[in-house]
N, C-alpha and C. Protein backbone atom coordinates (compact mmCIF):
# COMPACT_ATOMS: atom_id res chain seq x y z
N UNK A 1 84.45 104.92 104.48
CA UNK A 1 84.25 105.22 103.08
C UNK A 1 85.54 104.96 102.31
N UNK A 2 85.42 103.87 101.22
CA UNK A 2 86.87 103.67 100.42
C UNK A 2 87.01 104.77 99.12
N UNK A 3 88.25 105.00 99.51
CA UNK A 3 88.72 106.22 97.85
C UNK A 3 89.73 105.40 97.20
N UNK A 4 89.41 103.86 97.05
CA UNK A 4 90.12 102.92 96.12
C UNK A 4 90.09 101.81 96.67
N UNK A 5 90.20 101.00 95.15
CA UNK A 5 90.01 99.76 96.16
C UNK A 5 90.43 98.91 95.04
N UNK A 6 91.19 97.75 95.43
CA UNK A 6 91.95 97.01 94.26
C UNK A 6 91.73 95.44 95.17
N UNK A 7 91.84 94.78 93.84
CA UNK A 7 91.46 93.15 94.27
C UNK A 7 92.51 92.31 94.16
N UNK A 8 93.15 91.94 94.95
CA UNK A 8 94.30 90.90 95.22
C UNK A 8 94.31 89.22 94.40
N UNK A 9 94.62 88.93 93.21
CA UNK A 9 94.84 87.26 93.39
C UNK A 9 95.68 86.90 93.49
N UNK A 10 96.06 85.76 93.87
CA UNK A 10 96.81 84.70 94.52
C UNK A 10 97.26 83.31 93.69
N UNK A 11 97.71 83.21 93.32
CA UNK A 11 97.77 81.70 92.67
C UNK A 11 99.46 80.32 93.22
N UNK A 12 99.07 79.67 93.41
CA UNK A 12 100.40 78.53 92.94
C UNK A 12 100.71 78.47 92.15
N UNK A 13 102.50 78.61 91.58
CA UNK A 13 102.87 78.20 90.15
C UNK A 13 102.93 79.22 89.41
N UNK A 14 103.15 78.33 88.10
CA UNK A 14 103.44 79.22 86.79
C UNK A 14 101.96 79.84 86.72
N UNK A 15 101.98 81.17 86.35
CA UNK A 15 100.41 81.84 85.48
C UNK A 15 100.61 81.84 84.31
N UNK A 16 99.74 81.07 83.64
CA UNK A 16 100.15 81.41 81.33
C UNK A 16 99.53 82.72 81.29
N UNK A 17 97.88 83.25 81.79
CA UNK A 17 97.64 84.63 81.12
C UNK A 17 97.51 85.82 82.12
N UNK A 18 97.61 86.93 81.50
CA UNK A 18 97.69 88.00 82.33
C UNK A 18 98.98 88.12 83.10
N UNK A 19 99.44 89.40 83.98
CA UNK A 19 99.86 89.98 83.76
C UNK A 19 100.68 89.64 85.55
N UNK A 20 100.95 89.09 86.08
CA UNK A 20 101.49 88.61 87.81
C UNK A 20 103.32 88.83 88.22
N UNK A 21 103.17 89.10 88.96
CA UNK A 21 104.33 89.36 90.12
C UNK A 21 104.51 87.95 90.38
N UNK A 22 105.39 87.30 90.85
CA UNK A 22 105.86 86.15 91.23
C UNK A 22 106.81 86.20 92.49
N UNK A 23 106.49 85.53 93.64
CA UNK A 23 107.29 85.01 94.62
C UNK A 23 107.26 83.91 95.09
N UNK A 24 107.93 84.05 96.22
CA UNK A 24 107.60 82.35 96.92
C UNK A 24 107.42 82.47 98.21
N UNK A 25 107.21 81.22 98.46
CA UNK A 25 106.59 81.23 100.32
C UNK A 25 108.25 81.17 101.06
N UNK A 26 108.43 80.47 102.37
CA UNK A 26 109.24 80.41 103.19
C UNK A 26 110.12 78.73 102.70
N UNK A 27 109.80 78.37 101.70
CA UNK A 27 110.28 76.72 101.42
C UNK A 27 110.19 76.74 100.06
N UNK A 28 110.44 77.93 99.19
CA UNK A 28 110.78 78.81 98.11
C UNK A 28 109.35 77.69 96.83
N UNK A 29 108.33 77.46 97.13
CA UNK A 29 107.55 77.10 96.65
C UNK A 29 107.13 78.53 95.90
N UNK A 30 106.79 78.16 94.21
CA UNK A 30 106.68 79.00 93.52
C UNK A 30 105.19 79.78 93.81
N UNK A 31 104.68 81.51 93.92
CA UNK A 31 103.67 81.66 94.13
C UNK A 31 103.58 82.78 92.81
N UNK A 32 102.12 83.06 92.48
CA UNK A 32 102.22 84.74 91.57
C UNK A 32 100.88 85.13 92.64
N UNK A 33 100.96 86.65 91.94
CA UNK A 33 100.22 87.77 92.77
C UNK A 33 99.33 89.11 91.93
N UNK A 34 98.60 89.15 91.65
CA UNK A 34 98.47 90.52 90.58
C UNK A 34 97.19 91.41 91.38
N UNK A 35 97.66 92.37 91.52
CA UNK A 35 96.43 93.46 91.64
C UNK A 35 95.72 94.20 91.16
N UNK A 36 94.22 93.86 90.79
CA UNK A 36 93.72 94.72 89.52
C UNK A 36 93.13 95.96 90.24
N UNK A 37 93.25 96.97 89.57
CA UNK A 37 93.16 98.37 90.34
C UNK A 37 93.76 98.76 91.04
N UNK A 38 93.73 100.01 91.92
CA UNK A 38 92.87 100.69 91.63
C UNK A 38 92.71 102.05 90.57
N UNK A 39 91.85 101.83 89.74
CA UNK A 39 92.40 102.79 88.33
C UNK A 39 91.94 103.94 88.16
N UNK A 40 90.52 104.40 88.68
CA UNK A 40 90.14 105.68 88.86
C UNK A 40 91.09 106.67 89.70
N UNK A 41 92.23 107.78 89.30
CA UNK A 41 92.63 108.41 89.89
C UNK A 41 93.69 107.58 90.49
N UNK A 42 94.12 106.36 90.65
CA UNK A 42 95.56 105.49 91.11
C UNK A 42 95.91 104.89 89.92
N UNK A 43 96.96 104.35 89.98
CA UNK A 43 98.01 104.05 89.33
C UNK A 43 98.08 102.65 89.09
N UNK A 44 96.93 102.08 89.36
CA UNK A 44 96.53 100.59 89.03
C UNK A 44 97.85 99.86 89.59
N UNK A 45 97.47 98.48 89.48
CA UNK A 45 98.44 97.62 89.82
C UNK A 45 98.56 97.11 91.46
N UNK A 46 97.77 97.57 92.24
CA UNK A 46 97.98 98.17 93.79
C UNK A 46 98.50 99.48 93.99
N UNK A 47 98.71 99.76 92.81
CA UNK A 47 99.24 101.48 93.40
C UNK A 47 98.33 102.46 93.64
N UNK A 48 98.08 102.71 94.91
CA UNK A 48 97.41 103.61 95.43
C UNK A 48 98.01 105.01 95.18
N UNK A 49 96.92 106.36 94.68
CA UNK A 49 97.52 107.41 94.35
C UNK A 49 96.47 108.75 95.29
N UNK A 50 96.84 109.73 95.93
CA UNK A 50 96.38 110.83 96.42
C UNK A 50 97.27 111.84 96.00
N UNK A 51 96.33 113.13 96.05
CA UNK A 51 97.18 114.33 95.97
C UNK A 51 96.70 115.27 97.35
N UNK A 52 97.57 115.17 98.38
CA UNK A 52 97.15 115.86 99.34
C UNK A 52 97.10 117.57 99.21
N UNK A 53 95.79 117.84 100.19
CA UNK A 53 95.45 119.06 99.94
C UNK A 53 95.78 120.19 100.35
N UNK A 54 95.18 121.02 100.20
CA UNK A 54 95.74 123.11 100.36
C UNK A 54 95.88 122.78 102.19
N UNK A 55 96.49 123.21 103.07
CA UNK A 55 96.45 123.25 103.97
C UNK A 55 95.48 123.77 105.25
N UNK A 56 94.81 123.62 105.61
CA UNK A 56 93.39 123.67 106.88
C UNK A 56 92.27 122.55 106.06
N UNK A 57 92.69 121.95 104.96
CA UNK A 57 91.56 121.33 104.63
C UNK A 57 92.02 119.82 104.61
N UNK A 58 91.74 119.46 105.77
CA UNK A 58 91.88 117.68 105.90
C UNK A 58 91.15 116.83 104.76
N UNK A 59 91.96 115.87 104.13
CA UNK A 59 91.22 115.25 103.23
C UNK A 59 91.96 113.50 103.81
N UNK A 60 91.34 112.79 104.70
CA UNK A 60 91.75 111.69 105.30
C UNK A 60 91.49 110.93 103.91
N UNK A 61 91.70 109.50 103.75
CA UNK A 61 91.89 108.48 102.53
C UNK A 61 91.45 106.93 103.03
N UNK A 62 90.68 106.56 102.76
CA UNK A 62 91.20 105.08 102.86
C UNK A 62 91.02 104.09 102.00
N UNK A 63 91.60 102.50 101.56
CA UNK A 63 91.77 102.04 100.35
C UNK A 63 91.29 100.89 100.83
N UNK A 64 90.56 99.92 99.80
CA UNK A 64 90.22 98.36 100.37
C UNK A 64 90.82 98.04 99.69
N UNK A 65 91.50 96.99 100.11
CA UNK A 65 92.25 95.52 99.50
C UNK A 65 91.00 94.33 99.86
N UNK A 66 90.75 93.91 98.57
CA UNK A 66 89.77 92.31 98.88
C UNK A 66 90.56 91.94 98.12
N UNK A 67 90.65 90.00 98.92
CA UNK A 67 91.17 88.83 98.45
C UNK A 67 89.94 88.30 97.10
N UNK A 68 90.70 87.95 95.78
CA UNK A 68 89.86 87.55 94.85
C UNK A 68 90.17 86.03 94.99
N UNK A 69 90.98 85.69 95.94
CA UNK A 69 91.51 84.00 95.58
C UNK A 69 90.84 83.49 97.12
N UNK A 70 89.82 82.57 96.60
CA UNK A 70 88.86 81.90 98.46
C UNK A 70 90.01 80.61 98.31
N UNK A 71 91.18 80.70 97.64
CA UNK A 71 92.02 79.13 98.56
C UNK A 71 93.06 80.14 99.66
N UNK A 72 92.53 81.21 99.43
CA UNK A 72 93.76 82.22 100.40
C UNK A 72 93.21 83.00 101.30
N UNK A 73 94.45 83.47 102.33
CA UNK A 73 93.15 84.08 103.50
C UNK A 73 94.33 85.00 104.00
N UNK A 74 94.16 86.43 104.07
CA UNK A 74 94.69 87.64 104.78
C UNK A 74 94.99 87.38 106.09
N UNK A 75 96.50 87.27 106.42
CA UNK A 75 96.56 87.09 107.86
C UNK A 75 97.10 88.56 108.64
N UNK A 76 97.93 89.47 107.68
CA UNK A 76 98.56 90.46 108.02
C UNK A 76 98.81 91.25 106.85
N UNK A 77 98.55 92.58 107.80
CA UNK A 77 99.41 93.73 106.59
C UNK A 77 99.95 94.53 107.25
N UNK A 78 101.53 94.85 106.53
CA UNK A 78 102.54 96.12 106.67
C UNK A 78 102.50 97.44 106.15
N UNK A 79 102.58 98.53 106.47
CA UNK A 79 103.21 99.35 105.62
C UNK A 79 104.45 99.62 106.29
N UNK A 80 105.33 100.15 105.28
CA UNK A 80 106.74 100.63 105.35
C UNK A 80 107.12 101.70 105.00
N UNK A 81 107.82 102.65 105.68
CA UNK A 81 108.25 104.05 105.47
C UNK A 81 106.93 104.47 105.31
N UNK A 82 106.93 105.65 105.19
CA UNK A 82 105.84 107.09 105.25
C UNK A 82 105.47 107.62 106.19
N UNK A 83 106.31 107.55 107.37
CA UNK A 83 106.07 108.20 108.37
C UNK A 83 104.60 107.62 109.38
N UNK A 84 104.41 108.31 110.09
CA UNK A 84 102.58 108.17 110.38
C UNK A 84 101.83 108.62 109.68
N UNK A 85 101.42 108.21 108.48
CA UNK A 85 100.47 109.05 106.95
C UNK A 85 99.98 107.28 106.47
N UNK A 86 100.28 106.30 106.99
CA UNK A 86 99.49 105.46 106.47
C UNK A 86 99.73 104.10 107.55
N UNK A 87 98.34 103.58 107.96
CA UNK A 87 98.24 102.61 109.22
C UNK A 87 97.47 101.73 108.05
N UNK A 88 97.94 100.18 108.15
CA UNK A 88 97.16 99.19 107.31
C UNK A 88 96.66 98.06 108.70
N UNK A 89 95.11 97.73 108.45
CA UNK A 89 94.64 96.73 109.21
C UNK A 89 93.94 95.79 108.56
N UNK A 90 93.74 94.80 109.15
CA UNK A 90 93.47 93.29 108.40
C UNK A 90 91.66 93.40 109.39
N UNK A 91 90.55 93.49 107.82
CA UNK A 91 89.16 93.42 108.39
C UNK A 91 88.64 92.30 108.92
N UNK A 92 89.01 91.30 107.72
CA UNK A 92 88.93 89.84 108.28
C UNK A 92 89.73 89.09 106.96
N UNK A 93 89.20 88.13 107.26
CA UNK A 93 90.12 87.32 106.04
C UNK A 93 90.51 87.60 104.24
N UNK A 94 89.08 88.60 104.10
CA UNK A 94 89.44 88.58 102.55
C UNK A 94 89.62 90.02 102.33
N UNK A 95 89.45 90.61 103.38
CA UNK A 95 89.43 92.10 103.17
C UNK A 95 90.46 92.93 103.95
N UNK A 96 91.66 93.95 104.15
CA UNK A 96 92.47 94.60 104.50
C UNK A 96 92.25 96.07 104.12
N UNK A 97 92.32 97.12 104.87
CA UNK A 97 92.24 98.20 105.15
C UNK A 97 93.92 99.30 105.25
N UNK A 98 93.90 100.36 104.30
CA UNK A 98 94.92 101.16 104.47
C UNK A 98 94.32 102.56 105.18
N UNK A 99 94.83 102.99 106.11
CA UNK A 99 94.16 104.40 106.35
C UNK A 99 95.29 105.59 106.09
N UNK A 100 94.93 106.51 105.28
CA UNK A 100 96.26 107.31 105.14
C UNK A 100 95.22 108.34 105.44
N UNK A 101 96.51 109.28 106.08
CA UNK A 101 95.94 110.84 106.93
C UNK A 101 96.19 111.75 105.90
N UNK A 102 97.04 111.80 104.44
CA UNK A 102 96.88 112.36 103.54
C UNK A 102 97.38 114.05 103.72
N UNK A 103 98.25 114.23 104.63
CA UNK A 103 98.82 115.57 104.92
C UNK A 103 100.09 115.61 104.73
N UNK A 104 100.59 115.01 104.24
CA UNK A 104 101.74 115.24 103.81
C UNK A 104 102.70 114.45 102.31
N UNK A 105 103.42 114.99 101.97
CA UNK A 105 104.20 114.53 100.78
C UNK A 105 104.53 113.30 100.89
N UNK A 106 104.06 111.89 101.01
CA UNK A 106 105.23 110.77 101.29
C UNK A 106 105.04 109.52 100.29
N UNK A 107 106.00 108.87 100.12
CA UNK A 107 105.55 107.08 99.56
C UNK A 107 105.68 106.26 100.69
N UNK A 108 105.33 105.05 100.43
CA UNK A 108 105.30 104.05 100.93
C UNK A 108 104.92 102.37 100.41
N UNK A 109 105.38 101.66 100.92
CA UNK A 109 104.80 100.40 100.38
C UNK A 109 104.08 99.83 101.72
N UNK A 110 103.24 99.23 100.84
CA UNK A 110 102.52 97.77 102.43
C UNK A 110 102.86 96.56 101.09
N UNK A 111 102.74 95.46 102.30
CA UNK A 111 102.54 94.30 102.23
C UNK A 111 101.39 93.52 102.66
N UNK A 112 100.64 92.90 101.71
CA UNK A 112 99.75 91.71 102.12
C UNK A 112 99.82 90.26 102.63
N UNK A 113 100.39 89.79 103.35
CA UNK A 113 100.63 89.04 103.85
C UNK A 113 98.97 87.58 103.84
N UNK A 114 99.60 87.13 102.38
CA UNK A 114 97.83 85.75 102.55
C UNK A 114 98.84 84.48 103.02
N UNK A 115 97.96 83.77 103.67
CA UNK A 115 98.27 82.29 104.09
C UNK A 115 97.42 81.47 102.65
N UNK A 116 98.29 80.13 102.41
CA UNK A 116 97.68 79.40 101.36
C UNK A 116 96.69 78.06 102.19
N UNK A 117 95.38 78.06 102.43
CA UNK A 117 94.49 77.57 103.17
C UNK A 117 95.19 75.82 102.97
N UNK A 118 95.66 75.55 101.88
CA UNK A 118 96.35 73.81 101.82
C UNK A 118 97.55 73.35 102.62
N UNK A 119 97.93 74.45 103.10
CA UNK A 119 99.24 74.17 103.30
C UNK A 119 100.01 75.08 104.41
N UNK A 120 99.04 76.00 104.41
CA UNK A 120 99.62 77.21 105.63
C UNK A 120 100.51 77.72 105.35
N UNK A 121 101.03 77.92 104.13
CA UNK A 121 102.11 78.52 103.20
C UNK A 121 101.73 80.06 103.63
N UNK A 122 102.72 81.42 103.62
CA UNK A 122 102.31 82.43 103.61
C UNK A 122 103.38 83.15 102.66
N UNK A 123 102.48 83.93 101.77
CA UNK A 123 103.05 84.34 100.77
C UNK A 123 102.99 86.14 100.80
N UNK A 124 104.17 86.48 100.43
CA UNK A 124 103.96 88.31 100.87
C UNK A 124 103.74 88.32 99.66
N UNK A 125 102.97 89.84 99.11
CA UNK A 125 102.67 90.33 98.23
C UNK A 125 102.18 91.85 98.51
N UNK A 126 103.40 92.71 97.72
CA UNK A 126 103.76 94.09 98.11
C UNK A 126 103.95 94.80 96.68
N UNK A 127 102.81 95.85 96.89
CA UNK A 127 102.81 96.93 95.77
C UNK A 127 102.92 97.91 97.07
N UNK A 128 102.19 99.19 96.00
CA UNK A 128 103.28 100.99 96.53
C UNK A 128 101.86 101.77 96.63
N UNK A 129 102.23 103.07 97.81
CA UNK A 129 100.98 103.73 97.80
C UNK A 129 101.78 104.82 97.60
N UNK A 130 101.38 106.38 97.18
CA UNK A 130 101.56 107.77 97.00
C UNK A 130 100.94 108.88 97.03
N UNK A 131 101.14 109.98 97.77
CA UNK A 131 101.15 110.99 98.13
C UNK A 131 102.11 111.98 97.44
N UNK A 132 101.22 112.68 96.33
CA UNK A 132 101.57 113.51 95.16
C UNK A 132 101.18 114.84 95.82
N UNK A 133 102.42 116.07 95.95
CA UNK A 133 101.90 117.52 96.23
C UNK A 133 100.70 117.93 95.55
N UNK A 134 100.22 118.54 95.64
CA UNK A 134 99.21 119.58 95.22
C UNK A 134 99.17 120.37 94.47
């Protein structure tokens, strides 16, 4: 069951509209990145938001990431820092999975890791998840 879920695009190059993050691959080829959602209760942008709960009452979390760009394909995802409170897995190509255990105070970032299907280019693209007291 997802409690958020935000859609990843991908592009080559300059973007003229809206609103993108910009990096590059490994051969500094220009890439952008934007994540719309998740906005009910998160912090949009990829920012995933929870407020973990009163204590004896487990409230587990988990978030979908879908790829909105079919020239790109999910090969891997990280998270970083937060202890064991958030495991990210790759479903299949357009879809990635965060599981947070939601018991404790922490941040963290993951990374999406898409390959560019022309070129085998792989481009990271890293927003933030949070765990707000109660």
């Amino acid at each position: 069951m997802s409690n958020g879920s935000t859609n990843l695009h991908v592009a080559s190059g300059l973007q003229t509209s809206g609103v993108w993050q910009y990096t590059t691959d490994d051969n500094l080829a220009l890439y952008a990145y934007r994540f719309d959602g998740p906005n009910q209760d998160h912090k949009g942008n990829g920012h995933f938001k929870s407020v973990i709960p009163k204590p004896g009452n487990p409230q587990p979390k988990q978030y979908d990431i879908k790829l909105a760009s079919p020239q790109f394909e999910i090969v891997h995802i990280e998270v970083h820092y937060g202890g064991t409170q958030f495991h990210g897995m790759v479903k299949n190509h357009s879809h990635a999975v965060i599981d947070n255990a939601n018991n404790q105070c922490r941040q963290s970032v993951y990374c999406v890791f898409v390959r560019d299907k022309s070129n085998g280019a792989v481009i990271y693209c890293d927003p933030m998840i949070t765990n707000d007291p109660h």
